[in-house]
C-alpha atoms as a PDB file:
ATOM      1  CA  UNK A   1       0.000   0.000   0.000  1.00  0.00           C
ATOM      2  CA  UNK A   2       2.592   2.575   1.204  1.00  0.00           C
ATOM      3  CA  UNK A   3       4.529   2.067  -1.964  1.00  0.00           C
ATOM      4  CA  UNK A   4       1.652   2.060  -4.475  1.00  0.00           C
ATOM      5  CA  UNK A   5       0.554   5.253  -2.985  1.00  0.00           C
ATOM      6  CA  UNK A   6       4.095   6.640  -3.482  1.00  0.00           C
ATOM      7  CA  UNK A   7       4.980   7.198  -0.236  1.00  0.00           C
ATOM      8  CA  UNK A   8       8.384   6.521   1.128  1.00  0.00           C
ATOM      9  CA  UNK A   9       9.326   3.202   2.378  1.00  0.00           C
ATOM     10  CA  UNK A  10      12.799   4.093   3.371  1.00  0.00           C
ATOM     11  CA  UNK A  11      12.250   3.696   7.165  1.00  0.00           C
ATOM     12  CA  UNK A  12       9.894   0.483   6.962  1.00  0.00           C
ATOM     13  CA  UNK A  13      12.906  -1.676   4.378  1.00  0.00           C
ATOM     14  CA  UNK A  14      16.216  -1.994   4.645  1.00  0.00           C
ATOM     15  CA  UNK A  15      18.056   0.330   2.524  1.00  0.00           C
ATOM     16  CA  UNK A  16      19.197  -2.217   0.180  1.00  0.00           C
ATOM     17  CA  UNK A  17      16.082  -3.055  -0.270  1.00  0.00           C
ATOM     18  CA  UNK A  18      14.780   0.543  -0.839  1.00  0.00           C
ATOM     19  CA  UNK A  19      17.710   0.851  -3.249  1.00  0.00           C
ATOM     20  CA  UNK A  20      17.270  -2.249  -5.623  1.00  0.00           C
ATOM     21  CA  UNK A  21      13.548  -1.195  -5.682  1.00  0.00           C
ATOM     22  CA  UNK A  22      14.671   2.434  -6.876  1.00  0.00           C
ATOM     23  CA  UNK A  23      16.958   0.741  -9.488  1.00  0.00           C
ATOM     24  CA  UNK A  24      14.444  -1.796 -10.784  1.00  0.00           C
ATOM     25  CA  UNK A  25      11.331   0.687 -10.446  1.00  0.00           C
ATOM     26  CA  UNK A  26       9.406  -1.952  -9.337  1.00  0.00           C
ATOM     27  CA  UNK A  27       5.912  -1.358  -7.394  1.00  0.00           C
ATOM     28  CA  UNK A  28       5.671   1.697  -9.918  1.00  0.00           C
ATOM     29  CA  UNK A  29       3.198   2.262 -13.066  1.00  0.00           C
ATOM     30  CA  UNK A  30       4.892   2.623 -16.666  1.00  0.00           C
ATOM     31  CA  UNK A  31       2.779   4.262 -17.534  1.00  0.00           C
END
């Protein structure tokens, strides 16, 4: 929910994790 709604996840993930999801775009439209 928190990332579909585009808020940020930094301080409920890891970093890493916040990181690889910023790299792949993932949870984000394409369009």
């Amino acid at each position: 929910e928190r990332v579909k709604s585009g808020k940020s996840i930094r301080y409920i993930v890891p970093e890493s994790v916040c990181d690889y999801i910023s790299k792949h775009s993932l949870y984000r439209d394409v369009s």
